[in-house]
C-alpha atoms as a PDB file:
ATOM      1  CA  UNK A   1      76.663  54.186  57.944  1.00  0.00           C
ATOM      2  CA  UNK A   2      73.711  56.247  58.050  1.00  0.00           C
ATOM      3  CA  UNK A   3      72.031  58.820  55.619  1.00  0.00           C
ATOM      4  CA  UNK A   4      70.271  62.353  56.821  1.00  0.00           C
ATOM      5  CA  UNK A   5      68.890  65.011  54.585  1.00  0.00           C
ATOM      6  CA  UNK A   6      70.224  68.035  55.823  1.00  0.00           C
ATOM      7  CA  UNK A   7      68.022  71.345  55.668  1.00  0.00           C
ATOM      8  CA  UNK A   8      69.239  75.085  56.369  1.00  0.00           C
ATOM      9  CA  UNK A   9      67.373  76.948  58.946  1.00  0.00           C
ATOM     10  CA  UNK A  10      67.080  80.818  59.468  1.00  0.00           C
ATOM     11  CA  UNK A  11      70.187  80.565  61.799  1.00  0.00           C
ATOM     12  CA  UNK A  12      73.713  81.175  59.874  1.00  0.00           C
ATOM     13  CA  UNK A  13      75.391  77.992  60.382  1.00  0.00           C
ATOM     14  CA  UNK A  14      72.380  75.765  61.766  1.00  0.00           C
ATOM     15  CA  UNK A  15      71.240  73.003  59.759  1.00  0.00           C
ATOM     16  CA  UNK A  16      68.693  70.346  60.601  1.00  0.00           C
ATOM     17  CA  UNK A  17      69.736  66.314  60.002  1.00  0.00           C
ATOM     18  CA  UNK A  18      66.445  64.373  59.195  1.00  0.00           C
ATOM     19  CA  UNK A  19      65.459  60.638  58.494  1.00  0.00           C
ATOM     20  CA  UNK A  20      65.599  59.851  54.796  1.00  0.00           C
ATOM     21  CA  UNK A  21      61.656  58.154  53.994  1.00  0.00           C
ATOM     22  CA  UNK A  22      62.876  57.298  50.844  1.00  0.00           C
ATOM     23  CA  UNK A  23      62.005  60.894  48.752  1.00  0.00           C
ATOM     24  CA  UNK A  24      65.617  61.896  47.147  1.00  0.00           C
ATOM     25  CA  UNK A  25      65.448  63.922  44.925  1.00  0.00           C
ATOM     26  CA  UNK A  26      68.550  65.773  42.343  1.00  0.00           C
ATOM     27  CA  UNK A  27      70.343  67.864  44.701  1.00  0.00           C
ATOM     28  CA  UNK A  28      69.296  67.580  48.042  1.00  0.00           C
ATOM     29  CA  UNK A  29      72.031  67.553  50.293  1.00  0.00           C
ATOM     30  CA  UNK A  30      73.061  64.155  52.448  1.00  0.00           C
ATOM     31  CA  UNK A  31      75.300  63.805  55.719  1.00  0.00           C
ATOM     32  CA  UNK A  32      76.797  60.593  56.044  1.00  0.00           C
ATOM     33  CA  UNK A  33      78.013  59.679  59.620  1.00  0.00           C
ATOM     34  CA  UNK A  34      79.767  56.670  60.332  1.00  0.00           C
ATOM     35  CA  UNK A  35      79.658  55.627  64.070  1.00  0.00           C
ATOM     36  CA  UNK A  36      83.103  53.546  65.044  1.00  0.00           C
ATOM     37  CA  UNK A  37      83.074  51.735  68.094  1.00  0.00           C
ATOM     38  CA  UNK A  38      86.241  49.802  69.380  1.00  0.00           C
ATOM     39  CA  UNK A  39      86.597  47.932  72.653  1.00  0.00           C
ATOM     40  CA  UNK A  40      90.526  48.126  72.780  1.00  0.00           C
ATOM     41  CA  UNK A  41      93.264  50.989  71.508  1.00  0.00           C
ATOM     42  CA  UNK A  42      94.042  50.385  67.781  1.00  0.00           C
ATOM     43  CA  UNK A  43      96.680  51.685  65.391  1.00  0.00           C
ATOM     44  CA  UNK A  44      97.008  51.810  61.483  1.00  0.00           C
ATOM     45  CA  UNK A  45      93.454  51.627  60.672  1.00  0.00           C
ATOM     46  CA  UNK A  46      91.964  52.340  57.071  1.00  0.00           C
ATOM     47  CA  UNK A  47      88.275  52.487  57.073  1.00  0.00           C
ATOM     48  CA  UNK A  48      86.779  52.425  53.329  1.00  0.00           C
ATOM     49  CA  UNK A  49      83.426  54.303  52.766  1.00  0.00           C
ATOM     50  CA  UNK A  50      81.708  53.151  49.404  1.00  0.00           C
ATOM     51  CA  UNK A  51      79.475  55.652  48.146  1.00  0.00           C
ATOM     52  CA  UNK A  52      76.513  55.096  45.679  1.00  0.00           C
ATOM     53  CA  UNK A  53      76.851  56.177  41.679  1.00  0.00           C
ATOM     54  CA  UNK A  54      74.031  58.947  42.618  1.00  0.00           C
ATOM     55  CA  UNK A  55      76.732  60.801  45.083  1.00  0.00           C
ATOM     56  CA  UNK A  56      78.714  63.535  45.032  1.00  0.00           C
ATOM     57  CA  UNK A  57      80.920  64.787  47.854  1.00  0.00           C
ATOM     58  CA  UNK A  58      81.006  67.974  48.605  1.00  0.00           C
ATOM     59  CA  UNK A  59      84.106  68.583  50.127  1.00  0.00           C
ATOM     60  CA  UNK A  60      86.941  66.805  47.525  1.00  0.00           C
ATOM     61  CA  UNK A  61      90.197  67.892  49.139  1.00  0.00           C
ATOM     62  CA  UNK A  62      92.114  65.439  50.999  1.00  0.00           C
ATOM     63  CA  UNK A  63      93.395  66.655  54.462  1.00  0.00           C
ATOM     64  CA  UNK A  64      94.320  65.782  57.828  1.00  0.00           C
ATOM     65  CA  UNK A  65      91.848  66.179  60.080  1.00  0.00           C
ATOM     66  CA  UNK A  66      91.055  65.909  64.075  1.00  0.00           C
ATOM     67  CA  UNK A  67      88.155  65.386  65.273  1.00  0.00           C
ATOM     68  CA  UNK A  68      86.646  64.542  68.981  1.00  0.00           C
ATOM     69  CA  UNK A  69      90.323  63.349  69.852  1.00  0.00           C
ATOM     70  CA  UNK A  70      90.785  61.495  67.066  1.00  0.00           C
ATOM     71  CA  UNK A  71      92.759  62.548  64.156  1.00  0.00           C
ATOM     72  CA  UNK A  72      92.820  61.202  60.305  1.00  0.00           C
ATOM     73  CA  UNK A  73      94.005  61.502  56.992  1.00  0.00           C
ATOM     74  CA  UNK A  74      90.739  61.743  54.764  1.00  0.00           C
ATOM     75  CA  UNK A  75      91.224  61.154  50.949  1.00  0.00           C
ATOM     76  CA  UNK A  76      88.331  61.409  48.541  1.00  0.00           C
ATOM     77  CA  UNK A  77      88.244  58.977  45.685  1.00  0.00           C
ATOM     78  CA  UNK A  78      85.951  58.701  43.019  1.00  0.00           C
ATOM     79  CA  UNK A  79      83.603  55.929  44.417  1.00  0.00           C
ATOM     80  CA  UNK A  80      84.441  56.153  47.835  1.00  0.00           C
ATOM     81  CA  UNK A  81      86.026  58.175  50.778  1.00  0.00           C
ATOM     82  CA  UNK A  82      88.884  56.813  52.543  1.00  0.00           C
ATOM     83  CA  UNK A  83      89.806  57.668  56.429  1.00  0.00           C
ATOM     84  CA  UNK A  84      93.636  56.856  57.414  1.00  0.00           C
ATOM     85  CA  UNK A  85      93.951  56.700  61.212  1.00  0.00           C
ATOM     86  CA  UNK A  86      97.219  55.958  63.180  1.00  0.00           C
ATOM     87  CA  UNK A  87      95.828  55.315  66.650  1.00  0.00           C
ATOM     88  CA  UNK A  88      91.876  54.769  67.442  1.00  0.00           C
ATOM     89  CA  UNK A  89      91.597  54.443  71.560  1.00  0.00           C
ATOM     90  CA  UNK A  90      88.889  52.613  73.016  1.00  0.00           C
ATOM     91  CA  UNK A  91      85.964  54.003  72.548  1.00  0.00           C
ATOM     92  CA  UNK A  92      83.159  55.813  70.270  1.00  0.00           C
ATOM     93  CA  UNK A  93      83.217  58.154  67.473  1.00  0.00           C
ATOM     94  CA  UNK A  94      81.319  59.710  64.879  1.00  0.00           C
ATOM     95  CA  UNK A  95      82.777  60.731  61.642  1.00  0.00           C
ATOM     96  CA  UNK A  96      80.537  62.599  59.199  1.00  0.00           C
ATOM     97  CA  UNK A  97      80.942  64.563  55.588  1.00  0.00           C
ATOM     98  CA  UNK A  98      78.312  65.820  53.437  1.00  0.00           C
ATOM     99  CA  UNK A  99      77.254  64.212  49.739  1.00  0.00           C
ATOM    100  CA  UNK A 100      74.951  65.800  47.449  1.00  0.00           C
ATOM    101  CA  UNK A 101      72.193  64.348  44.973  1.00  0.00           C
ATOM    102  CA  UNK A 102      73.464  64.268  41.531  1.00  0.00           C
ATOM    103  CA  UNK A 103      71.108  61.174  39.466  1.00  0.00           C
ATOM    104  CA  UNK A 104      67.874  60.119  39.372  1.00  0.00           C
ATOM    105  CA  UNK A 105      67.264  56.194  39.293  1.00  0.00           C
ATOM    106  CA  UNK A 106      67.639  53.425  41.284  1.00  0.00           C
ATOM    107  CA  UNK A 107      71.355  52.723  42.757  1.00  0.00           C
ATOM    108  CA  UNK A 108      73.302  49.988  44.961  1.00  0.00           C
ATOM    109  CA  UNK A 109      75.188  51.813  47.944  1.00  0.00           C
ATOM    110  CA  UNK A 110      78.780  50.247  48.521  1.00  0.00           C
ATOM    111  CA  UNK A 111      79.539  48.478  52.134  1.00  0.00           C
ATOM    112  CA  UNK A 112      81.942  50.704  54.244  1.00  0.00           C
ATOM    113  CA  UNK A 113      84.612  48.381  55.812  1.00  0.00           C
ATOM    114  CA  UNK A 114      87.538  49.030  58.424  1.00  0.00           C
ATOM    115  CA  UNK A 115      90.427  46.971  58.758  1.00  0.00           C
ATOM    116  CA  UNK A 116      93.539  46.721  60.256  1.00  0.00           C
ATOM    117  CA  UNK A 117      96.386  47.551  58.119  1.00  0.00           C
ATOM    118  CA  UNK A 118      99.023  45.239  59.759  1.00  0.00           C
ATOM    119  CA  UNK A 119      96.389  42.602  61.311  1.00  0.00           C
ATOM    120  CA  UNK A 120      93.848  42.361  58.179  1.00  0.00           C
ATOM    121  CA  UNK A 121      91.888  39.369  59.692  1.00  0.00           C
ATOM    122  CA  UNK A 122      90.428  42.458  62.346  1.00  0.00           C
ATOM    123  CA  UNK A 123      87.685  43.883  60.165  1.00  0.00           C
ATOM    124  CA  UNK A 124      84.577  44.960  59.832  1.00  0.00           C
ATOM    125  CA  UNK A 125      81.627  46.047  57.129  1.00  0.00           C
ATOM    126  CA  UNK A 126      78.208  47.775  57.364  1.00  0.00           C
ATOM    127  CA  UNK A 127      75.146  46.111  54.736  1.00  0.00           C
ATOM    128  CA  UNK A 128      74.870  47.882  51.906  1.00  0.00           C
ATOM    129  CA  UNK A 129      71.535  49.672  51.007  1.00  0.00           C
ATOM    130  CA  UNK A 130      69.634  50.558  47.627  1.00  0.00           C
ATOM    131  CA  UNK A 131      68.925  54.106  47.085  1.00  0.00           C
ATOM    132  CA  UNK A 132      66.401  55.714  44.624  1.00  0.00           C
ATOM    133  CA  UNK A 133      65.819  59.209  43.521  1.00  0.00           C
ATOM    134  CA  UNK A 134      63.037  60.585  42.090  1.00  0.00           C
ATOM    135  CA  UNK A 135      63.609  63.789  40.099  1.00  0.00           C
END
């Protein structure tokens, strides 16, 4: 799980993605990408992406979605968003959504975890990180 500030250039539809340095700040916009790597096809996969107290999504409606051949349910919950897949093949992908800024103060981010959903002893989690925002 990584964080980027995302800024609107002059284009119509361009945006920049930069490194947070630690300088939130009440409604700057975030893009959260998840990188999944598997070495072997999977099926009925939940991954669980915990979000800090400080962050809104953007987009709330749960959908089915396909992305860089690989399609998934995507539900939004109130402290985290949850991607459904039914097949993963081997290989990379990158799933990202957009948060906004909504608190000031120090917060705990959540882990984000994938699991089987027949085989739960194949998982994975990310660390968790602290955010603060300033004003």
């Amino acid at each position: 799980m990584i964080y980027f500030k995302k800024k609107s250039e002059a284009l119509p539809k361009a945006a920049v993605l930069t490194n947070i340095n630690g300088d939130l700040n009440i409604g700057d916009l975030l893009t959260v990408r998840l990188i999944i790597s598997t070495k072997e096809d999977m099926e009925f996969v939940h991954l669980k992406d915990m979000r800090a107290s400080c962050f809104e999504p953007v987009d709330v409606l749960s959908a089915y979605q396909y992305k860089d051949n690989l399609g998934f349910y995507k539900s939004t919950k109130d402290a985290a968003t949850h991607f459904f897949f039914d097949k993963i093949n081997k290989g990379t992908y990158v799933l990202e959504y957009d948060v906004r800024v909504n608190n000031k103060g120090n917060f705990s981010n959540g882990i984000t975890t994938i699991q089987s959903m027949y085989a739960p002893e194949f998982t994975s989690h990310s660390n968790g990180i602290q955010v603060k925002v300033q004003n």
